[in-house]
PDB file of N, CA and C in Angstrom:
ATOM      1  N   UNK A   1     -14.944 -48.740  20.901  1.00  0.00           N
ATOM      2  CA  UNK A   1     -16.176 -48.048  21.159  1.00  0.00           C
ATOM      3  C   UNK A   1     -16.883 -47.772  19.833  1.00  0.00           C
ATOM      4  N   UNK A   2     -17.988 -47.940  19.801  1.00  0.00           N
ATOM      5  CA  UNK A   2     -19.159 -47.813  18.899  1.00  0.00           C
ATOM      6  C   UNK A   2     -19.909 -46.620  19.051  1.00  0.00           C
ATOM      7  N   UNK A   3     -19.690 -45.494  18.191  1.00  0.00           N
ATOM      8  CA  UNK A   3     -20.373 -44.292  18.400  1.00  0.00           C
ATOM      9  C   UNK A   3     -21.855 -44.330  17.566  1.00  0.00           C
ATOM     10  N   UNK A   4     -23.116 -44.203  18.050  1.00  0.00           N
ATOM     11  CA  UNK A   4     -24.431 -44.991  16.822  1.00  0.00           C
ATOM     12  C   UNK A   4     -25.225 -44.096  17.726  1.00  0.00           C
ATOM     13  N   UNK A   5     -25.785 -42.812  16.905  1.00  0.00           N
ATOM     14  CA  UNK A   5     -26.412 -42.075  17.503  1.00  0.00           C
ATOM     15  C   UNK A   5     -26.485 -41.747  19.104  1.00  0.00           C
ATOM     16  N   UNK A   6     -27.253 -41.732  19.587  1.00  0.00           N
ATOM     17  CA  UNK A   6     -27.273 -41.220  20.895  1.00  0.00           C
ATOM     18  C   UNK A   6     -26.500 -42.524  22.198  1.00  0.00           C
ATOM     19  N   UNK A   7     -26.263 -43.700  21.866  1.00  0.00           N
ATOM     20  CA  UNK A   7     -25.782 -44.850  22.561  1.00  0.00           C
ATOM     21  C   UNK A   7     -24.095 -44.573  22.109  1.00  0.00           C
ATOM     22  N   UNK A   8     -23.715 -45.361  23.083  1.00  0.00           N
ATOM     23  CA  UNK A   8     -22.350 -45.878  22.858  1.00  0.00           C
ATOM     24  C   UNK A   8     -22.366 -47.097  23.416  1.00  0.00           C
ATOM     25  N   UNK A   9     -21.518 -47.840  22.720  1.00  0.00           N
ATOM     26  CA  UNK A   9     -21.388 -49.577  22.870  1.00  0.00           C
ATOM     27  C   UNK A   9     -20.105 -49.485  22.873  1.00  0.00           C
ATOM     28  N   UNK A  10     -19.609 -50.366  23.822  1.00  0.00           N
ATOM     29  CA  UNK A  10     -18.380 -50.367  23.826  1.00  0.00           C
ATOM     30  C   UNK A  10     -18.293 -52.217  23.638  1.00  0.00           C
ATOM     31  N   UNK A  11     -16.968 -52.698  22.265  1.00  0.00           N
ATOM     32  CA  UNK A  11     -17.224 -53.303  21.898  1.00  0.00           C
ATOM     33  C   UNK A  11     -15.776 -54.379  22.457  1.00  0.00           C
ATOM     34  N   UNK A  12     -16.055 -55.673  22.480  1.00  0.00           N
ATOM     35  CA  UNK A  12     -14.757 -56.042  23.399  1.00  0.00           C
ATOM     36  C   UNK A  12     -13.470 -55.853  22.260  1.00  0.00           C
ATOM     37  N   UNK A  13     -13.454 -55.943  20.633  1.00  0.00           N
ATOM     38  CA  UNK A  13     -12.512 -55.258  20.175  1.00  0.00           C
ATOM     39  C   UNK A  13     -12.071 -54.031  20.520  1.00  0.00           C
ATOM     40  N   UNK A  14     -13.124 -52.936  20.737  1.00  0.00           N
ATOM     41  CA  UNK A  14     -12.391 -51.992  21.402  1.00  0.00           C
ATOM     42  C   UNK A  14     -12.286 -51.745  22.743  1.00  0.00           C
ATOM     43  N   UNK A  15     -12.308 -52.467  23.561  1.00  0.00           N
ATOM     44  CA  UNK A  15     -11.757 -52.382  24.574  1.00  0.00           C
ATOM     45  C   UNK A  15     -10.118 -53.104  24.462  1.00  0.00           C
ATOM     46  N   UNK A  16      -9.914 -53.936  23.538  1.00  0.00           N
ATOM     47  CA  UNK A  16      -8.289 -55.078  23.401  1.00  0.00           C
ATOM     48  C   UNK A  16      -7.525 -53.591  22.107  1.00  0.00           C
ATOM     49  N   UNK A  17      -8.585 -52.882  21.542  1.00  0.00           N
ATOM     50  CA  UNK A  17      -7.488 -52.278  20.442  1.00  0.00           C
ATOM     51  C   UNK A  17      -7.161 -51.313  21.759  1.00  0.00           C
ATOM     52  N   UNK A  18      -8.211 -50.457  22.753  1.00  0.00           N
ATOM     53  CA  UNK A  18      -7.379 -49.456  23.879  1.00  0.00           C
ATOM     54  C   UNK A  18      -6.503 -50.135  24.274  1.00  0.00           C
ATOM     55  N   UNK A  19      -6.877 -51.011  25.237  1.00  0.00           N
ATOM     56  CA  UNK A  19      -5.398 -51.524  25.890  1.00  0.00           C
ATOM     57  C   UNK A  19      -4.386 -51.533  25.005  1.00  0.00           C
ATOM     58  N   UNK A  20      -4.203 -52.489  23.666  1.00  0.00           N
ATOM     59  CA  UNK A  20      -2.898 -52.505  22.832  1.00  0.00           C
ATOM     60  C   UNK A  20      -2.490 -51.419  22.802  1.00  0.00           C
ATOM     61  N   UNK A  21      -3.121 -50.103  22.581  1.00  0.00           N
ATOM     62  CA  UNK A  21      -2.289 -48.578  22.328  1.00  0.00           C
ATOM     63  C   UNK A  21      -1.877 -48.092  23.638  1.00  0.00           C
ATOM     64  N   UNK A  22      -2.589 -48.189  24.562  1.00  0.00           N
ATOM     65  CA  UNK A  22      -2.099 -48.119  26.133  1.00  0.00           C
ATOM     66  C   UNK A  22      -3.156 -47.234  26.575  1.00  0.00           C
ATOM     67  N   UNK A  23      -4.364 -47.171  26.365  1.00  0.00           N
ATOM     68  CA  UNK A  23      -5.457 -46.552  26.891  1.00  0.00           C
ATOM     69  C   UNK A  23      -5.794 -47.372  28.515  1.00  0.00           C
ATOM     70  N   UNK A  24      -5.775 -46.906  29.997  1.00  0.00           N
ATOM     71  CA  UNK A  24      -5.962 -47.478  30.622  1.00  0.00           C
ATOM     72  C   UNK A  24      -7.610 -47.186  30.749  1.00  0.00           C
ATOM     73  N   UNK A  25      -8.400 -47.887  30.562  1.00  0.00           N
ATOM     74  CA  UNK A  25      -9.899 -47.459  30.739  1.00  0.00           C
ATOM     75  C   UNK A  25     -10.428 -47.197  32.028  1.00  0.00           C
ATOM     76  N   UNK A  26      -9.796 -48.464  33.160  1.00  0.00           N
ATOM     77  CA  UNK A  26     -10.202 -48.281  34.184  1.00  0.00           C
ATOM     78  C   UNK A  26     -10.116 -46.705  34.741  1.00  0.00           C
ATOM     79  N   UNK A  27      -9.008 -46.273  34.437  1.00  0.00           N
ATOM     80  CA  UNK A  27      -8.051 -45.209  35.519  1.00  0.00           C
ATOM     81  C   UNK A  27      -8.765 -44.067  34.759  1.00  0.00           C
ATOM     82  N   UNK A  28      -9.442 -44.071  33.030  1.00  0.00           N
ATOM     83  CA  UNK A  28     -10.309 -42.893  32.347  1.00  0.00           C
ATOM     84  C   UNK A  28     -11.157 -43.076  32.848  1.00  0.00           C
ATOM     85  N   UNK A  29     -12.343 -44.346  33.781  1.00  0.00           N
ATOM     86  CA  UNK A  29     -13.250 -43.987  33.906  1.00  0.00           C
ATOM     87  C   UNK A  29     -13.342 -43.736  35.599  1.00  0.00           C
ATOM     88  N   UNK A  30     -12.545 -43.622  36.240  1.00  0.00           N
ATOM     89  CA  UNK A  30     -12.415 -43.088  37.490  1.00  0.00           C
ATOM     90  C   UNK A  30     -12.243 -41.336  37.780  1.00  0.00           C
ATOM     91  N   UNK A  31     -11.893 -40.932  36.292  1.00  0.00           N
ATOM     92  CA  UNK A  31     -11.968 -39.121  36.435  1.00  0.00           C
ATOM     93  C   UNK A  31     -13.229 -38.698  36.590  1.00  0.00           C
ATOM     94  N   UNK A  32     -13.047 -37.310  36.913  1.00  0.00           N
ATOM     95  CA  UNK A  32     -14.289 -36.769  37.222  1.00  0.00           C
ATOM     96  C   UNK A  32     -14.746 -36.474  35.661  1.00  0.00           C
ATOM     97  N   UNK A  33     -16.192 -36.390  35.045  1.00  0.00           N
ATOM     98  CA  UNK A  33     -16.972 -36.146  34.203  1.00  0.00           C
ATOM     99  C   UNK A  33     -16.981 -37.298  33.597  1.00  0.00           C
ATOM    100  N   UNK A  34     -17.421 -36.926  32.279  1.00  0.00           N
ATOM    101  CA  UNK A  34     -18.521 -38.214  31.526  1.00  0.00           C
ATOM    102  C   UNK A  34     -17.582 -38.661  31.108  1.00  0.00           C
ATOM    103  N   UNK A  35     -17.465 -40.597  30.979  1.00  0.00           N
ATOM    104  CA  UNK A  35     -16.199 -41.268  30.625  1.00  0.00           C
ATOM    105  C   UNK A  35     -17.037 -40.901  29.220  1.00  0.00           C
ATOM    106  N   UNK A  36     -17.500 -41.945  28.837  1.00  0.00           N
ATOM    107  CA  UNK A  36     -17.906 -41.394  27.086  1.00  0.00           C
ATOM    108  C   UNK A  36     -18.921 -41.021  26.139  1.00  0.00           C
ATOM    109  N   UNK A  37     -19.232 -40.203  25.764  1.00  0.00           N
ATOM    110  CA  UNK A  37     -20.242 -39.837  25.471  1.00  0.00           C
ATOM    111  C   UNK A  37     -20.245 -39.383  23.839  1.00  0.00           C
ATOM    112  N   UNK A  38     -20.916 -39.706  22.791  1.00  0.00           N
ATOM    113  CA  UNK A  38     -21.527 -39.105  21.558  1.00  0.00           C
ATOM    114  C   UNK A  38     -21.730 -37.940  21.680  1.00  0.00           C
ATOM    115  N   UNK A  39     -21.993 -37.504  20.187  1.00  0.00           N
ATOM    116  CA  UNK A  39     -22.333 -35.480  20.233  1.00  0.00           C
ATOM    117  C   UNK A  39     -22.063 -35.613  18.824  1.00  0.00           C
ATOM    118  N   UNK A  40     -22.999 -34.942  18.030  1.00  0.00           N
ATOM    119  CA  UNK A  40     -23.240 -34.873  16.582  1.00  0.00           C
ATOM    120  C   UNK A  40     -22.872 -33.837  15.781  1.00  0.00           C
ATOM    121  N   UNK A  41     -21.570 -33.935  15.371  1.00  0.00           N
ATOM    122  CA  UNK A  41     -20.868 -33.007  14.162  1.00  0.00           C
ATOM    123  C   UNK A  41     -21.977 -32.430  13.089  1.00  0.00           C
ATOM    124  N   UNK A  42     -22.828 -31.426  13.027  1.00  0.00           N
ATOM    125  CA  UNK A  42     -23.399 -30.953  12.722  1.00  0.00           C
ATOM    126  C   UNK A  42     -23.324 -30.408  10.893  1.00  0.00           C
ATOM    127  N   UNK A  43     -21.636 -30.304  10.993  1.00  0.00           N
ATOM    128  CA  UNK A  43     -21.283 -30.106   9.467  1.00  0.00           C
ATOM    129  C   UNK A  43     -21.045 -31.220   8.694  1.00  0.00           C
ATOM    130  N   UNK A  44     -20.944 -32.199   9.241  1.00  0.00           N
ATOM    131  CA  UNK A  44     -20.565 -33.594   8.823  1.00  0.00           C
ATOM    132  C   UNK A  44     -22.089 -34.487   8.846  1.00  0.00           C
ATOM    133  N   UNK A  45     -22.558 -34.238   9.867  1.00  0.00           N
ATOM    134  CA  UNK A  45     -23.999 -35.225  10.030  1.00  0.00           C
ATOM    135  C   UNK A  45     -23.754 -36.632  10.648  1.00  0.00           C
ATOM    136  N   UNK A  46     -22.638 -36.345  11.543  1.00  0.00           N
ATOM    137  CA  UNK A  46     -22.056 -37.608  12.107  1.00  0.00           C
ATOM    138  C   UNK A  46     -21.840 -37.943  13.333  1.00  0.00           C
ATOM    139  N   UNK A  47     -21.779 -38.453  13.798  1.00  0.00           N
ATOM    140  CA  UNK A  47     -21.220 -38.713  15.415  1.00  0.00           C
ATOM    141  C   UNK A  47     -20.144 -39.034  15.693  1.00  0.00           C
ATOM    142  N   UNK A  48     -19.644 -38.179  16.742  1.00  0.00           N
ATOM    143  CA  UNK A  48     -18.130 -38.265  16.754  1.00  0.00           C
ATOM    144  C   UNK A  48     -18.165 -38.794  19.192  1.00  0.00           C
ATOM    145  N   UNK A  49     -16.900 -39.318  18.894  1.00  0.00           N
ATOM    146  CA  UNK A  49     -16.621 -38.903  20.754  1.00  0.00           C
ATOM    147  C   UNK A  49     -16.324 -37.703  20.708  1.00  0.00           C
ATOM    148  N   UNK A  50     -16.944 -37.726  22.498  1.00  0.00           N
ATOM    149  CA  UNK A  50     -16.936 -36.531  23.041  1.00  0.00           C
ATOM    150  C   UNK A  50     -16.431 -37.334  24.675  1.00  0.00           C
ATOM    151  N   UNK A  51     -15.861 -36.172  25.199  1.00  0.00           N
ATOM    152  CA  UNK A  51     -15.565 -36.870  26.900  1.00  0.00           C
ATOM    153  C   UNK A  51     -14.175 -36.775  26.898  1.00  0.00           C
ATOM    154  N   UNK A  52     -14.114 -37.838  28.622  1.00  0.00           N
ATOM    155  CA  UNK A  52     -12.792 -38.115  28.845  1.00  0.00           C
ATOM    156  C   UNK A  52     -11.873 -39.047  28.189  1.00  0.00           C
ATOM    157  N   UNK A  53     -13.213 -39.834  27.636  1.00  0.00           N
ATOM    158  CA  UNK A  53     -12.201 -40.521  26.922  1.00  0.00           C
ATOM    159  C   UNK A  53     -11.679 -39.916  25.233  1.00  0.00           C
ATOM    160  N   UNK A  54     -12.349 -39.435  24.994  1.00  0.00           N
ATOM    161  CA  UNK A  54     -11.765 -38.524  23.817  1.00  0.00           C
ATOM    162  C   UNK A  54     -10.628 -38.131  24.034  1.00  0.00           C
ATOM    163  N   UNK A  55     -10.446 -37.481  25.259  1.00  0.00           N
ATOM    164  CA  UNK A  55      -8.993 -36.450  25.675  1.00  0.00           C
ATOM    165  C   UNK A  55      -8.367 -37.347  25.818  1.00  0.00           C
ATOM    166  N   UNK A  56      -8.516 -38.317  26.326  1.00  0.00           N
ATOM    167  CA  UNK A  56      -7.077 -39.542  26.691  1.00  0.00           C
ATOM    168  C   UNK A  56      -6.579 -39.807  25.637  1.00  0.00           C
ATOM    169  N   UNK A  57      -7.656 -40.300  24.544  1.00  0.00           N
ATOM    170  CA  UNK A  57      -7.048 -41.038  23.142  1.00  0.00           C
ATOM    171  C   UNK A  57      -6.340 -40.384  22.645  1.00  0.00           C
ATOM    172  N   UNK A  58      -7.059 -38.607  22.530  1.00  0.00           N
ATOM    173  CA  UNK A  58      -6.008 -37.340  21.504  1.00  0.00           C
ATOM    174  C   UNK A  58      -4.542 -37.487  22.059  1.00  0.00           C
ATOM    175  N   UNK A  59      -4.924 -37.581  23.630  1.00  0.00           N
ATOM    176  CA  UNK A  59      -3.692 -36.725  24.045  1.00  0.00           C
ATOM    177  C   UNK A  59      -2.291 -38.016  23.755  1.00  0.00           C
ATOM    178  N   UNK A  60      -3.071 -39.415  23.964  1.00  0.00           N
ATOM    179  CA  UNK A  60      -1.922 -40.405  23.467  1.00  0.00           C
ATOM    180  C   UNK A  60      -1.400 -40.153  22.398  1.00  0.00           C
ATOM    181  N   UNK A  61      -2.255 -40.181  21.363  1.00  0.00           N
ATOM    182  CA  UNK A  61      -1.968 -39.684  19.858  1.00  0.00           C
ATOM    183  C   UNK A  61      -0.797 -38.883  19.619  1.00  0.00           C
ATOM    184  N   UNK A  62      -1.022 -37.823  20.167  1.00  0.00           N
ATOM    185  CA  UNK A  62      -0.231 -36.486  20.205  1.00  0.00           C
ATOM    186  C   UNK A  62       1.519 -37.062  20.804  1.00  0.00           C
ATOM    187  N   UNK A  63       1.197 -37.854  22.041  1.00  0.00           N
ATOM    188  CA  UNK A  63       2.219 -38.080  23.324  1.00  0.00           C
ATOM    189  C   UNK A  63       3.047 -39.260  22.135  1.00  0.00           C
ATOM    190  N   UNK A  64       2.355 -40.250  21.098  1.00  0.00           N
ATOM    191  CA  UNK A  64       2.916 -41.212  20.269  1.00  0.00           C
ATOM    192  C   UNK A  64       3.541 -40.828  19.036  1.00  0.00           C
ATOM    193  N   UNK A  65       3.226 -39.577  18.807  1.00  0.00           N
ATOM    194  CA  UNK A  65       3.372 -38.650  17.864  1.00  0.00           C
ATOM    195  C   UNK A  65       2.640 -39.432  16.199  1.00  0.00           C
ATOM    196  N   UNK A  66       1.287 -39.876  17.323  1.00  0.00           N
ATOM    197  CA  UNK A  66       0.708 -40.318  15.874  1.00  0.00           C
ATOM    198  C   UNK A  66      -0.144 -39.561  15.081  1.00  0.00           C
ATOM    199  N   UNK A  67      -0.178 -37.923  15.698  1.00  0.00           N
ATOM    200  CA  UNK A  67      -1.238 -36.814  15.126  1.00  0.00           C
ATOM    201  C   UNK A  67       0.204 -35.599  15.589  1.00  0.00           C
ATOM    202  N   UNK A  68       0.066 -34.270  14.495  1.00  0.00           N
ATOM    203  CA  UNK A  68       0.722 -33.169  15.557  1.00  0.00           C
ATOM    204  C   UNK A  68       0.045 -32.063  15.093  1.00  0.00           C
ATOM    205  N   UNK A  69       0.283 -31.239  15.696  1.00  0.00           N
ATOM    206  CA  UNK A  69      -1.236 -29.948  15.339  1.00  0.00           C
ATOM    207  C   UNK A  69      -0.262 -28.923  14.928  1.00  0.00           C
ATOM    208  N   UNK A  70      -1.643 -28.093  14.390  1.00  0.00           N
ATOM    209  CA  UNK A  70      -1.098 -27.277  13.455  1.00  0.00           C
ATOM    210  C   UNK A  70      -0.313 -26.041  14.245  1.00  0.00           C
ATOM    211  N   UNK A  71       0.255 -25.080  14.243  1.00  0.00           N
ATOM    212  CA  UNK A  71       0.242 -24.288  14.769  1.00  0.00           C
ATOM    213  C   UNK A  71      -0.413 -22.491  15.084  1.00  0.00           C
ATOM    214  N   UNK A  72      -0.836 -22.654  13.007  1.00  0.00           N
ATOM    215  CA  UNK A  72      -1.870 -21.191  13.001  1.00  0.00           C
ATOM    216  C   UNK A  72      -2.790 -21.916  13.462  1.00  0.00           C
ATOM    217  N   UNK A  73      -3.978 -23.083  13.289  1.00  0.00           N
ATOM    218  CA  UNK A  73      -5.057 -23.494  13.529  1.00  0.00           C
ATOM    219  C   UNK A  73      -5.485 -24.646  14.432  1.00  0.00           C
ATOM    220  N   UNK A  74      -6.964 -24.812  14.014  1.00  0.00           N
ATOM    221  CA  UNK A  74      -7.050 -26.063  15.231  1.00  0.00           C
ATOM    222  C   UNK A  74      -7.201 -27.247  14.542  1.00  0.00           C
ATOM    223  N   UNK A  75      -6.543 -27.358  13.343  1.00  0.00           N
ATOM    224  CA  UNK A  75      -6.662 -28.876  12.901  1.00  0.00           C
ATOM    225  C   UNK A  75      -4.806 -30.050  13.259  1.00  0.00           C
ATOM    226  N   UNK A  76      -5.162 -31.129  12.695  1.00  0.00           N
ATOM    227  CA  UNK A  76      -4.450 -31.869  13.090  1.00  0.00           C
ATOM    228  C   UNK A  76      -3.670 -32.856  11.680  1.00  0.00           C
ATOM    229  N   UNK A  77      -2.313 -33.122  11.746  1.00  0.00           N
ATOM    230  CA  UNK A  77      -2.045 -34.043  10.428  1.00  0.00           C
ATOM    231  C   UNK A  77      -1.907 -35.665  11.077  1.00  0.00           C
ATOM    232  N   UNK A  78      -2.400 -36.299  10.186  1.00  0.00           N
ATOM    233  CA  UNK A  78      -1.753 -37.745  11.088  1.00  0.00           C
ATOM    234  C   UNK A  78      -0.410 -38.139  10.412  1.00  0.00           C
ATOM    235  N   UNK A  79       0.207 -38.574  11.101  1.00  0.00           N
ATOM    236  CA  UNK A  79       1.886 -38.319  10.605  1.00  0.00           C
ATOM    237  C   UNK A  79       2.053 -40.381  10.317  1.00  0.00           C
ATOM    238  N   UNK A  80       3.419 -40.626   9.723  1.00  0.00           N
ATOM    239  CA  UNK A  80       3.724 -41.356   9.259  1.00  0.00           C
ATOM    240  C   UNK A  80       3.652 -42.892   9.944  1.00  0.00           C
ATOM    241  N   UNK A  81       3.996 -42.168  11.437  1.00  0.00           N
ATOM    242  CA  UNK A  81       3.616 -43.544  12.463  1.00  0.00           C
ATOM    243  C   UNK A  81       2.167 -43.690  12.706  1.00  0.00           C
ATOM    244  N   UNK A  82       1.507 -42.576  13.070  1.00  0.00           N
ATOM    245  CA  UNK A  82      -0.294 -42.742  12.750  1.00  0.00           C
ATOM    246  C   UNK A  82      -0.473 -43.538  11.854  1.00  0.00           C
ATOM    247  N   UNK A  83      -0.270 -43.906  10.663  1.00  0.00           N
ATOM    248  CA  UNK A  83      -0.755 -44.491   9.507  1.00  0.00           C
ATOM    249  C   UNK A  83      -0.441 -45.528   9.824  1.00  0.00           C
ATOM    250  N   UNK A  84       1.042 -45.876  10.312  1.00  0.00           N
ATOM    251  CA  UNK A  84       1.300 -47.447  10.291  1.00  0.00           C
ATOM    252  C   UNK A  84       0.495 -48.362  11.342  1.00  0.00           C
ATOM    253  N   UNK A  85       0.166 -47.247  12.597  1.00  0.00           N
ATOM    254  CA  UNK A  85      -0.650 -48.048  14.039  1.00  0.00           C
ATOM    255  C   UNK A  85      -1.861 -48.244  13.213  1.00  0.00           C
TER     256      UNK A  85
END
């Protein structure tokens, strides 16, 4: 997926890099609310995902143990297998 201001493009690389990590797209875009949507990091000046598919990707991440969160705060480290995927 291609986040570029207010559009999202979804690009057939990223549709083959989801599948390889095990993102099922079909079955994210059958939930209820917005499969994917942009939204502009305001401190950054950037565009980031927002949506269901955001939550799927984190929550793989997390489930692959390729991110683990902090526990005083709300940030995140990417850990040793993150780096290598």
């Amino acid at each position: 997926m291609i986040v570029h201001q207010e559009q999202l493009t979804s690009a057939e690389s990223g549709r083959t890099f989801s599948q390889e990590l095990g993102l099922d797209l079909t079955a994210i875009q059958r939930q209820p609310g917005i499969f994917a949507k942009p939204y502009l990091d305001w401190t950054e000046r950037s565009f980031h995902l927002a949506s269901n598919l955001r939550k799927s990707f984190f929550q793989l991440c997390l489930e692959k143990s390729y991110l683990t969160r902090s526990v005083s705060h709300r940030s995140v480290t990417v850990t040793e297998a993150g780096y290598k995927q």
